[in-house]
PDB file of N, CA and C in Angstrom:
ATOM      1  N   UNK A   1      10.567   3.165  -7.641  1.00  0.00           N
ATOM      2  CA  UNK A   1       9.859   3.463  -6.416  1.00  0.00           C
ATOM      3  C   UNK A   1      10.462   2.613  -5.298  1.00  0.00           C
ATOM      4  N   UNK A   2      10.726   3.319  -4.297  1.00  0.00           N
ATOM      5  CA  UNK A   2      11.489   2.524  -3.121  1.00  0.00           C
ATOM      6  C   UNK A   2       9.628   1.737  -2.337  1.00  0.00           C
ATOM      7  N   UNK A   3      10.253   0.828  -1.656  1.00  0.00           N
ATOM      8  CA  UNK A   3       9.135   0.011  -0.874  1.00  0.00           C
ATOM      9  C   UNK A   3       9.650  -0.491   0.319  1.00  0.00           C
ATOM     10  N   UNK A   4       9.392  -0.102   1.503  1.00  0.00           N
ATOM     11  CA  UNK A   4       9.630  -0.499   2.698  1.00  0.00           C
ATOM     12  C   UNK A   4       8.462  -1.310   3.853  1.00  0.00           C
ATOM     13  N   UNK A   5       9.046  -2.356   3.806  1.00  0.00           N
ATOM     14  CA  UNK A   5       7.651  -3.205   4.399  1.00  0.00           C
ATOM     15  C   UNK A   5       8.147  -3.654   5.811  1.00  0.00           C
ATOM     16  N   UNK A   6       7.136  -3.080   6.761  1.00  0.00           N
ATOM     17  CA  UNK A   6       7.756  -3.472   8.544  1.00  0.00           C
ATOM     18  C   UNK A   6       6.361  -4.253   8.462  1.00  0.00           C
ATOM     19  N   UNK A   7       6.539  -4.986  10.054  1.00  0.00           N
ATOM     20  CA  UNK A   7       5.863  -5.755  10.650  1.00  0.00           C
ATOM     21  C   UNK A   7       5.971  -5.178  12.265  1.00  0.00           C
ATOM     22  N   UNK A   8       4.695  -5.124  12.592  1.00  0.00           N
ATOM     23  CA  UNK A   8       4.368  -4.908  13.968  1.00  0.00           C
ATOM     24  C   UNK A   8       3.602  -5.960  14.968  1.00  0.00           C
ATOM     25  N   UNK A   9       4.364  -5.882  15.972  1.00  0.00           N
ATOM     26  CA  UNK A   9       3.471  -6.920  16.971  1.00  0.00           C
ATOM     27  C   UNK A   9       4.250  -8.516  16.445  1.00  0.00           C
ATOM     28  N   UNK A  10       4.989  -8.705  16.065  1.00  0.00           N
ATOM     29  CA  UNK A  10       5.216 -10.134  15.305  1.00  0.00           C
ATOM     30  C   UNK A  10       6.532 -10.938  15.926  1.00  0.00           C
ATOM     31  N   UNK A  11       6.949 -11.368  16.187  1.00  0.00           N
ATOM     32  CA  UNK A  11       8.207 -11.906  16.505  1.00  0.00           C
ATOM     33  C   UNK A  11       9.230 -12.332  15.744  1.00  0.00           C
ATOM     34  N   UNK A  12       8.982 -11.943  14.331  1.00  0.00           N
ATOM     35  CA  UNK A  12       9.934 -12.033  12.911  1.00  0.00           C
ATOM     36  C   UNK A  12       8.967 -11.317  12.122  1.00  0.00           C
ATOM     37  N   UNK A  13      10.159 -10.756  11.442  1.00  0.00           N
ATOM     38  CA  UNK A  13       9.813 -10.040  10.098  1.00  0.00           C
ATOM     39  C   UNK A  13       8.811 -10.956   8.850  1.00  0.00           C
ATOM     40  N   UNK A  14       8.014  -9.944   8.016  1.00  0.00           N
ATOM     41  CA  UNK A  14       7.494 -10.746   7.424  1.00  0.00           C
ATOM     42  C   UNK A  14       8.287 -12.150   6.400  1.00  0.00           C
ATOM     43  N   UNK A  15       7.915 -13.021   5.656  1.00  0.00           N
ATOM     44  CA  UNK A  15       8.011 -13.429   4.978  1.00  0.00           C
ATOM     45  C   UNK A  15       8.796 -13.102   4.040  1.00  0.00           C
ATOM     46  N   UNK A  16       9.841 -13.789   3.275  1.00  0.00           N
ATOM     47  CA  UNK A  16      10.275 -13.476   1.752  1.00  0.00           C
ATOM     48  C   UNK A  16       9.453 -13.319   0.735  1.00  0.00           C
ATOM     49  N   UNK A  17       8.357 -14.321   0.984  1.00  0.00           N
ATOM     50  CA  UNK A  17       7.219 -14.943  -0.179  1.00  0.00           C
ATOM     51  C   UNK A  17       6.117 -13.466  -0.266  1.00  0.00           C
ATOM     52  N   UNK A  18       5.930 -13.181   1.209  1.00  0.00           N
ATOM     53  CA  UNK A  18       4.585 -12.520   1.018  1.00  0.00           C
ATOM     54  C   UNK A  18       5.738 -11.081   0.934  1.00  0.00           C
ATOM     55  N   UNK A  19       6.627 -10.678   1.108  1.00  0.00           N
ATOM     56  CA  UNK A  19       7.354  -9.255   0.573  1.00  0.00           C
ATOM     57  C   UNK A  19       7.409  -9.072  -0.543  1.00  0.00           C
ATOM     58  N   UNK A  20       7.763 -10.276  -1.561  1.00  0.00           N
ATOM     59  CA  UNK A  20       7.287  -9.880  -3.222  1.00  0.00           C
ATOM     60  C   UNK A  20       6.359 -10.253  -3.775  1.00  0.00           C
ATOM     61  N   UNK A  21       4.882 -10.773  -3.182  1.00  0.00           N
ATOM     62  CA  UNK A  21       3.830 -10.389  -3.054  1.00  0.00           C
ATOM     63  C   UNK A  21       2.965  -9.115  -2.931  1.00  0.00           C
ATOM     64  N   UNK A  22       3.667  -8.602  -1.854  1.00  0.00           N
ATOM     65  CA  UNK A  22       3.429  -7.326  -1.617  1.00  0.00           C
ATOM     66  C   UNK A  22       4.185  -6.173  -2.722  1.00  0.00           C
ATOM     67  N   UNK A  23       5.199  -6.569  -2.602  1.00  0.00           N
ATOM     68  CA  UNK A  23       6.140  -5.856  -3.772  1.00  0.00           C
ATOM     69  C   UNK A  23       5.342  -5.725  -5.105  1.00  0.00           C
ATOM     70  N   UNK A  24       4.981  -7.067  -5.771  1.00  0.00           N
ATOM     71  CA  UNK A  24       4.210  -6.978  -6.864  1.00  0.00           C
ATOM     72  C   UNK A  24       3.012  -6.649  -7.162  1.00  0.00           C
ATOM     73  N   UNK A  25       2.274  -6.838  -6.332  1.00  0.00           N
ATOM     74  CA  UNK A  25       0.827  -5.310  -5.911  1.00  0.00           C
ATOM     75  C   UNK A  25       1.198  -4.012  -5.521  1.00  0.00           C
ATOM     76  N   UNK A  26       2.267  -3.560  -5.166  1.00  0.00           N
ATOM     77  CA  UNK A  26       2.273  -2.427  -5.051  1.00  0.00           C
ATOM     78  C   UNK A  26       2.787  -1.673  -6.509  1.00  0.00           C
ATOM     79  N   UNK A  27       3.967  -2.691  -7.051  1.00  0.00           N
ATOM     80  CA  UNK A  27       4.660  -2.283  -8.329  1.00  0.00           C
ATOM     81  C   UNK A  27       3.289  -2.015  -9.730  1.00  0.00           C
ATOM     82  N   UNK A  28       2.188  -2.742  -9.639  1.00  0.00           N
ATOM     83  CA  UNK A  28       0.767  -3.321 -10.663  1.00  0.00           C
ATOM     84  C   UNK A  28       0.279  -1.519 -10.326  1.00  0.00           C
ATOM     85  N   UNK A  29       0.654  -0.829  -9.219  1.00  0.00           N
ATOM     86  CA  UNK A  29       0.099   0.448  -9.107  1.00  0.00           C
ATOM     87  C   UNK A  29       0.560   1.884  -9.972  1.00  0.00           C
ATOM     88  N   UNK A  30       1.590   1.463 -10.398  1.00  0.00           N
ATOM     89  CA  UNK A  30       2.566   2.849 -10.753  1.00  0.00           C
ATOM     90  C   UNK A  30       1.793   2.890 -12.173  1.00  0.00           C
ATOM     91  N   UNK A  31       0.790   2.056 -12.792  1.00  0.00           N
ATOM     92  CA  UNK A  31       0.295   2.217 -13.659  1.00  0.00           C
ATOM     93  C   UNK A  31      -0.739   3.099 -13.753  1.00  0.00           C
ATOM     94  N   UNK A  32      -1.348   3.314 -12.553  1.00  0.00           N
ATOM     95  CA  UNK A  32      -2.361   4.468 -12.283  1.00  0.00           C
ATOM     96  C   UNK A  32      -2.001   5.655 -12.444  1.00  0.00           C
ATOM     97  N   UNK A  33      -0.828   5.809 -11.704  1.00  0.00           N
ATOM     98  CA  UNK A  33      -0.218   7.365 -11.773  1.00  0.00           C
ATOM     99  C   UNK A  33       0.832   7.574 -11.263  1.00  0.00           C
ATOM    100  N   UNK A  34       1.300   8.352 -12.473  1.00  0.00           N
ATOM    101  CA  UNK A  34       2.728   8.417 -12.843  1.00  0.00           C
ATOM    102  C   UNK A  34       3.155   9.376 -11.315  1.00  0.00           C
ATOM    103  N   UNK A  35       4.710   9.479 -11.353  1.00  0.00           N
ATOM    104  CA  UNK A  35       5.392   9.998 -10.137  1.00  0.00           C
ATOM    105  C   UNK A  35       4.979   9.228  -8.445  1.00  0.00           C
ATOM    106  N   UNK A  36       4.898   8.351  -8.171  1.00  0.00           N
ATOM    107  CA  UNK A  36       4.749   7.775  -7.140  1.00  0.00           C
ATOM    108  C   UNK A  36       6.613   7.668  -6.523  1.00  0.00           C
ATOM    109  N   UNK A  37       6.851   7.935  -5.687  1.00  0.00           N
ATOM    110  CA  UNK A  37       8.572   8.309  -5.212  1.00  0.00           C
ATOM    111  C   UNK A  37       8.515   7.373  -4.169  1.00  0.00           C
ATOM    112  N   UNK A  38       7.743   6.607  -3.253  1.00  0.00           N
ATOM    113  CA  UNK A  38       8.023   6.244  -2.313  1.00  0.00           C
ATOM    114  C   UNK A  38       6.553   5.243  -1.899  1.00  0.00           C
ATOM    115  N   UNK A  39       6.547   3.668  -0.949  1.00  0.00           N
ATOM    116  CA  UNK A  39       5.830   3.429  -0.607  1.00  0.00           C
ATOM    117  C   UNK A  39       6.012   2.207   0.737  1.00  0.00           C
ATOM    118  N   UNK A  40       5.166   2.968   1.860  1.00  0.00           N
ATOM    119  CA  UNK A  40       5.405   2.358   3.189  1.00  0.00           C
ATOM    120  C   UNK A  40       4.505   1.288   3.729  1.00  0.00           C
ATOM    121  N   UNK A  41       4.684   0.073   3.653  1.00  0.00           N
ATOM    122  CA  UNK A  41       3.606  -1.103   4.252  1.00  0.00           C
ATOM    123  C   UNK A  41       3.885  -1.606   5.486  1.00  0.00           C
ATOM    124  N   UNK A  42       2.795  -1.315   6.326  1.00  0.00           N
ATOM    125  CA  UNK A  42       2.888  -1.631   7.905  1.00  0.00           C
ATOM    126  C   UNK A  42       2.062  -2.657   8.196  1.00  0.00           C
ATOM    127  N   UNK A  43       2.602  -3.844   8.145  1.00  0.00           N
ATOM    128  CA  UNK A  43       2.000  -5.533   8.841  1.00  0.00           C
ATOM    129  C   UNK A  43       1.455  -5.323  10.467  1.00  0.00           C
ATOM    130  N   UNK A  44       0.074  -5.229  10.576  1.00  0.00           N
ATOM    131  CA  UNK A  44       0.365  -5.095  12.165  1.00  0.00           C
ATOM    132  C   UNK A  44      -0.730  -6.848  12.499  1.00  0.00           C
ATOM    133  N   UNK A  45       0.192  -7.058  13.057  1.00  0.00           N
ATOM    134  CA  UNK A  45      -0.450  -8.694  13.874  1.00  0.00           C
ATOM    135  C   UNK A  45      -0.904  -8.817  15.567  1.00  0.00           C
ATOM    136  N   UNK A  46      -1.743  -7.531  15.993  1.00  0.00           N
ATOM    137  CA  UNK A  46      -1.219  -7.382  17.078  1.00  0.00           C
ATOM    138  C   UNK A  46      -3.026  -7.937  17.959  1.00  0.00           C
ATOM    139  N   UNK A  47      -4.025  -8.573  17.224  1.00  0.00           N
ATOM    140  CA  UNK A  47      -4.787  -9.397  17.417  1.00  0.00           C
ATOM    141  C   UNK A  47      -5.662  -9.991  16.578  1.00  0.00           C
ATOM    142  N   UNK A  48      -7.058 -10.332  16.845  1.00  0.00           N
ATOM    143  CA  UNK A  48      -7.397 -11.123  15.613  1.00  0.00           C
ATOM    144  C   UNK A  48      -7.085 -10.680  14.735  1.00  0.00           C
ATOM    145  N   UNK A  49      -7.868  -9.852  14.079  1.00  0.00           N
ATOM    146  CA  UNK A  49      -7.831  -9.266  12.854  1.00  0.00           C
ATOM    147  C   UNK A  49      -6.485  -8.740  12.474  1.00  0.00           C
ATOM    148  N   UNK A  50      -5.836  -9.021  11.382  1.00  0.00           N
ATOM    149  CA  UNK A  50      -4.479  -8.273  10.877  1.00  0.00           C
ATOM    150  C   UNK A  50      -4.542  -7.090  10.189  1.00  0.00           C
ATOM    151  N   UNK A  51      -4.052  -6.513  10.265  1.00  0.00           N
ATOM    152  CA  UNK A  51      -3.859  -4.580   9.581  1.00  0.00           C
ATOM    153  C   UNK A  51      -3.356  -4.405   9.085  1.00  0.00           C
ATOM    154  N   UNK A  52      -3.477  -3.532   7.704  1.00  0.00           N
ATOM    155  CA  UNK A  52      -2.301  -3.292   6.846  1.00  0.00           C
ATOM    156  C   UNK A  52      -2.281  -1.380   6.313  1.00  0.00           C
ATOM    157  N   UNK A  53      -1.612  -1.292   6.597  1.00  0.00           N
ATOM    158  CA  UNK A  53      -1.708   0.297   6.639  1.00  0.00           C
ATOM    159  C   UNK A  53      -0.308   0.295   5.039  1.00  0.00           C
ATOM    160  N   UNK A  54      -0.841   0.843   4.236  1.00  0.00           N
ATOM    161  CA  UNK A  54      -0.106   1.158   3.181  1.00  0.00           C
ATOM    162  C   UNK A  54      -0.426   2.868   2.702  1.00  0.00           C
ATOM    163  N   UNK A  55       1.244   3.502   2.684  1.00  0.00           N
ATOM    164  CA  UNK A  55       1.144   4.953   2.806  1.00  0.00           C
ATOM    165  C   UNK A  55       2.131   5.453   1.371  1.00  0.00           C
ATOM    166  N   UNK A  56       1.523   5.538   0.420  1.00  0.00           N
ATOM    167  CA  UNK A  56       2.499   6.323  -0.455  1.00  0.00           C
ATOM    168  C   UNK A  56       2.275   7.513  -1.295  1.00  0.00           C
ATOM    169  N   UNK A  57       3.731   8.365  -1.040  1.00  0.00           N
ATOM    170  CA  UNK A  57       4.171   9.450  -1.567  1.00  0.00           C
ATOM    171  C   UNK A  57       4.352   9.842  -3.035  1.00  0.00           C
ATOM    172  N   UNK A  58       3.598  10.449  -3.505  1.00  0.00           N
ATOM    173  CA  UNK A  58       3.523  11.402  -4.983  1.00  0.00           C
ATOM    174  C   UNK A  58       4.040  12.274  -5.037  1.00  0.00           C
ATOM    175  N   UNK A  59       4.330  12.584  -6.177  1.00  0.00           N
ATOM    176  CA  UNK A  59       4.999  13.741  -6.659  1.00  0.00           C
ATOM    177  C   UNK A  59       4.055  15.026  -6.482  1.00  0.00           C
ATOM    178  N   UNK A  60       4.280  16.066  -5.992  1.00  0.00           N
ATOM    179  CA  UNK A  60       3.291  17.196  -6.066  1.00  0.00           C
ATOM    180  C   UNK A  60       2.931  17.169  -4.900  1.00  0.00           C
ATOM    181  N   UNK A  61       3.501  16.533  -3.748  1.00  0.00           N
ATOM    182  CA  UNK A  61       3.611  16.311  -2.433  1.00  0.00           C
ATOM    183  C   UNK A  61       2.522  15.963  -1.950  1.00  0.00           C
ATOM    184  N   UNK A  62       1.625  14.839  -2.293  1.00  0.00           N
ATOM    185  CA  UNK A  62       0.459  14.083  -2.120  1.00  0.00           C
ATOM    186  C   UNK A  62       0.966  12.945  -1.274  1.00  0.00           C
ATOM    187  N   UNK A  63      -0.148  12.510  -0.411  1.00  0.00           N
ATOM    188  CA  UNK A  63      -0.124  11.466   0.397  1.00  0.00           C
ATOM    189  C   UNK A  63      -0.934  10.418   0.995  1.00  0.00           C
ATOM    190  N   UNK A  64      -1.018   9.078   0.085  1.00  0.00           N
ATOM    191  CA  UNK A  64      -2.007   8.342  -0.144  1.00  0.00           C
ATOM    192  C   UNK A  64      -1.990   7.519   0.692  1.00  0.00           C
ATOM    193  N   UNK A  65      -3.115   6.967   1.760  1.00  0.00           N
ATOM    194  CA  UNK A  65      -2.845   6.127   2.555  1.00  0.00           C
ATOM    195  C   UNK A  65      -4.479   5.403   2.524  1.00  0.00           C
ATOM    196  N   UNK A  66      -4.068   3.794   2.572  1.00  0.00           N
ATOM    197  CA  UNK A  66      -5.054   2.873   2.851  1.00  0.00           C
ATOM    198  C   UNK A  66      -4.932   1.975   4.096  1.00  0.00           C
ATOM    199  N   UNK A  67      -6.016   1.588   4.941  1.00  0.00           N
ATOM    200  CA  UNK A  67      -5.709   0.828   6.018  1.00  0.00           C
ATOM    201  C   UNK A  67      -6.935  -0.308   5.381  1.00  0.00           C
ATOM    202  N   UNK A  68      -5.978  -1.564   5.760  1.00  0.00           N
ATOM    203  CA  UNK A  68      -7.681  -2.752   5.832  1.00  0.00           C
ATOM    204  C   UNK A  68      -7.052  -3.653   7.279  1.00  0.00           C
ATOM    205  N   UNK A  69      -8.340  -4.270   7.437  1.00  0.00           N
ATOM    206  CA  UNK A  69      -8.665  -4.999   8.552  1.00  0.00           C
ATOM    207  C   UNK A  69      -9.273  -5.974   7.901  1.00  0.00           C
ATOM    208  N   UNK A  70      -8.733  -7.244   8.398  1.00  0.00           N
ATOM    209  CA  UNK A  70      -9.065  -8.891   7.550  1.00  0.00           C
ATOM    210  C   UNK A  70      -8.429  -9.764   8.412  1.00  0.00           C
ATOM    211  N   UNK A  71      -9.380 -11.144   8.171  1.00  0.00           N
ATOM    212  CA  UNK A  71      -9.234 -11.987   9.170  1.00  0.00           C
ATOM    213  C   UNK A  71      -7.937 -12.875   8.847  1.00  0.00           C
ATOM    214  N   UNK A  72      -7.422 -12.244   7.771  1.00  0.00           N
ATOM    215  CA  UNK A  72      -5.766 -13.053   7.227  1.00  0.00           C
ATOM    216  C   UNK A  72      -4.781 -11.950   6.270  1.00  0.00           C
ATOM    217  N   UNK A  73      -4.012 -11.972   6.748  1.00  0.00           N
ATOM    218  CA  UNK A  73      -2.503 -10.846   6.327  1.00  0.00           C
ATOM    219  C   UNK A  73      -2.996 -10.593   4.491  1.00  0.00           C
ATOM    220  N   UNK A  74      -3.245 -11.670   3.446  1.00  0.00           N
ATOM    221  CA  UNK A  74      -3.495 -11.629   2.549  1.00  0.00           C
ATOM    222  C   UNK A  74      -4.869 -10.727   1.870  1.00  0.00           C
ATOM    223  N   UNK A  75      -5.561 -11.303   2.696  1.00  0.00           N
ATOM    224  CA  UNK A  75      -6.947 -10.455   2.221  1.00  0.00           C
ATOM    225  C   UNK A  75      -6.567  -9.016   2.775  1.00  0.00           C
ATOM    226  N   UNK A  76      -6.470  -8.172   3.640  1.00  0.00           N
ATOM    227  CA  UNK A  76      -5.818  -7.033   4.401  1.00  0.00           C
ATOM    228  C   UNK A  76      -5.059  -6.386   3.334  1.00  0.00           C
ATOM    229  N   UNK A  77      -4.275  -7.007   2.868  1.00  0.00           N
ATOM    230  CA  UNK A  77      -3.220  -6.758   1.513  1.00  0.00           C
ATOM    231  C   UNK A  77      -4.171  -6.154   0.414  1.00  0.00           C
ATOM    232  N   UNK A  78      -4.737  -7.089  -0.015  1.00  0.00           N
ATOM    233  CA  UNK A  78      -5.562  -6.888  -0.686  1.00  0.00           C
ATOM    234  C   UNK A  78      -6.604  -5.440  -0.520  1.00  0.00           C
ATOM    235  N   UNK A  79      -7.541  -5.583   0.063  1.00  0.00           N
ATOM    236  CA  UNK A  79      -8.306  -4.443   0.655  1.00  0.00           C
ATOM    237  C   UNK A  79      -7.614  -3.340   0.638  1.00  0.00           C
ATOM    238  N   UNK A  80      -6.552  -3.503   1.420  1.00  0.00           N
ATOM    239  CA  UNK A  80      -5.573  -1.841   1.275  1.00  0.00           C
ATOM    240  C   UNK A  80      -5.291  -1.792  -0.071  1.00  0.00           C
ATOM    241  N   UNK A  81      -4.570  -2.686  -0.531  1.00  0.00           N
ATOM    242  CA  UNK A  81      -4.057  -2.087  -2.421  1.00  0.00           C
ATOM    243  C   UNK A  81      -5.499  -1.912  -3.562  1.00  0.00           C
ATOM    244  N   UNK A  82      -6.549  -2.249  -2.919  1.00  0.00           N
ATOM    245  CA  UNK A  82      -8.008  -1.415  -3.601  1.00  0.00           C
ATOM    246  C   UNK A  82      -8.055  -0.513  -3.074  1.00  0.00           C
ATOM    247  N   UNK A  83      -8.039   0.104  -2.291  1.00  0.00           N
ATOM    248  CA  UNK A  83      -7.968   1.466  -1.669  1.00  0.00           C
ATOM    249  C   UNK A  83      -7.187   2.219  -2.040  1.00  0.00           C
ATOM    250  N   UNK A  84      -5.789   2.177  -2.279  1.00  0.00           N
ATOM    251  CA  UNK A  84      -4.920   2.865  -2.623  1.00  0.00           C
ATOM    252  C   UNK A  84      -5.271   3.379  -4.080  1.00  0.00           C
ATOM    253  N   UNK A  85      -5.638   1.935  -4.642  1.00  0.00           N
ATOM    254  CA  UNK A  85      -5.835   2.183  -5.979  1.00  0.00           C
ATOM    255  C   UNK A  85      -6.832   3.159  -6.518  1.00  0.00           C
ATOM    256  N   UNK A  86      -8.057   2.563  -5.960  1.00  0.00           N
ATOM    257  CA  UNK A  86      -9.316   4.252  -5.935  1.00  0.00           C
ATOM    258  C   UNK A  86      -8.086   5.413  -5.956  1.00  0.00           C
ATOM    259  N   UNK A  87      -7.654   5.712  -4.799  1.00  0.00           N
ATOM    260  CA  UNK A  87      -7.281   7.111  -4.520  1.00  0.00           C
ATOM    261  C   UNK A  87      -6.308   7.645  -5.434  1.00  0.00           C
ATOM    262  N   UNK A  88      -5.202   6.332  -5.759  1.00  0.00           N
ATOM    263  CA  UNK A  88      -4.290   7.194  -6.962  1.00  0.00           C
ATOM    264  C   UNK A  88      -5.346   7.203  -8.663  1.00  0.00           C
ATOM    265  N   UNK A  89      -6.434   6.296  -8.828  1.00  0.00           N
ATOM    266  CA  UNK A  89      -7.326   6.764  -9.949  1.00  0.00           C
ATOM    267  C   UNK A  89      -7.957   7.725  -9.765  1.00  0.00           C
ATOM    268  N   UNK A  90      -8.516   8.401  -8.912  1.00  0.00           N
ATOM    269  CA  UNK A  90      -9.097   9.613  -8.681  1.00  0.00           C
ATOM    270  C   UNK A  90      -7.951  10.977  -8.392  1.00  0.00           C
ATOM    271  N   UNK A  91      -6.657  10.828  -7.782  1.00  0.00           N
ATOM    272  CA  UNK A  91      -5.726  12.116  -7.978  1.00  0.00           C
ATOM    273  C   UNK A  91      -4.904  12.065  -9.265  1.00  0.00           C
ATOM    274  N   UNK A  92      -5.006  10.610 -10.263  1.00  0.00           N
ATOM    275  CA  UNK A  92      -4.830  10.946 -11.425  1.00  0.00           C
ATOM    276  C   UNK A  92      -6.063  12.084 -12.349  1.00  0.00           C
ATOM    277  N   UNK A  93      -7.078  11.738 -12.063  1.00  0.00           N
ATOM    278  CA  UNK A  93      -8.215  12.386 -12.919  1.00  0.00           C
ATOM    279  C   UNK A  93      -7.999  13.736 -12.649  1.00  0.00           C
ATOM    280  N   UNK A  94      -7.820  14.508 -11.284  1.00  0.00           N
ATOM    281  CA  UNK A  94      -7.433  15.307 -10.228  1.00  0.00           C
ATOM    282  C   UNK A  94      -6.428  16.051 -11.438  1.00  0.00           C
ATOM    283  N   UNK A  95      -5.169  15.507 -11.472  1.00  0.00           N
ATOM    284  CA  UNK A  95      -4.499  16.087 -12.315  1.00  0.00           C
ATOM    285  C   UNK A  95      -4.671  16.127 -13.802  1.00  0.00           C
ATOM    286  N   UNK A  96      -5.301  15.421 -14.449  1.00  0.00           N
ATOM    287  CA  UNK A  96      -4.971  15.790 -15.622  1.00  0.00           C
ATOM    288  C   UNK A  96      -6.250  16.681 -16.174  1.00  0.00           C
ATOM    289  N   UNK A  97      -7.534  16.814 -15.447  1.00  0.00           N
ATOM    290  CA  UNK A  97      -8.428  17.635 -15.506  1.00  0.00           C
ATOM    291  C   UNK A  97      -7.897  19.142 -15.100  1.00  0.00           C
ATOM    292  N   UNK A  98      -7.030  19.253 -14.550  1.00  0.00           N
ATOM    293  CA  UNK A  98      -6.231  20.568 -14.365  1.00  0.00           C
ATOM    294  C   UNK A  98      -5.305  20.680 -15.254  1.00  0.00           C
ATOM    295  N   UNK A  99      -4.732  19.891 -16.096  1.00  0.00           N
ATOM    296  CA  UNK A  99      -4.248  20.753 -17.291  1.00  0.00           C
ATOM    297  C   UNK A  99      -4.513  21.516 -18.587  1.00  0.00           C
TER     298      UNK A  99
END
């Protein structure tokens, strides 16, 4: 699965530390459901609260997207990759109840 992580509003790119952070919560996902092809994480720092918009692409041309809002880049992280996670456990059930 490719992973592309931007930062918005910031004056440097994120972190090394928190990219395979992020990397390794997103990778803990492919266990939910199989065919995941692609996944996009958008850092936005652009006032208090930090944003994390995480958007990824399934096979069967599905398109999963979580946003959180948190008073630190980490928790935000967090919140979105529970979100994501609901949604790819529920379009797993989705599919295999249709076979």
């Amino acid at each position: 699965m490719e992973i592309q992580i931007t930062s918005r509003h910031t004056k440097s790119k994120a972190s090394q530390e928190l990219q395979d952070a992020i990397g390794a919560e997103i990778g803990k996902l492919e266990q939910f459901c199989e065919g995941i092809t692609s996944c996009r994480v958008v850092l936005d720092n652009e006032s208090l609260d930090k944003t994390v918009e995480i958007t990824m692409h399934v096979r069967g041309n599905h398109e999963i997207v979580g946003i959180a809002k948190a008073e630190s880049i980490g928790k935000a992280v967090d919140e979105a990759v529970e979100k994501v996670e609901r949604q790819l456990k529920k379009l797993n059930e989705k599919v295999k109840s249709h076979k």
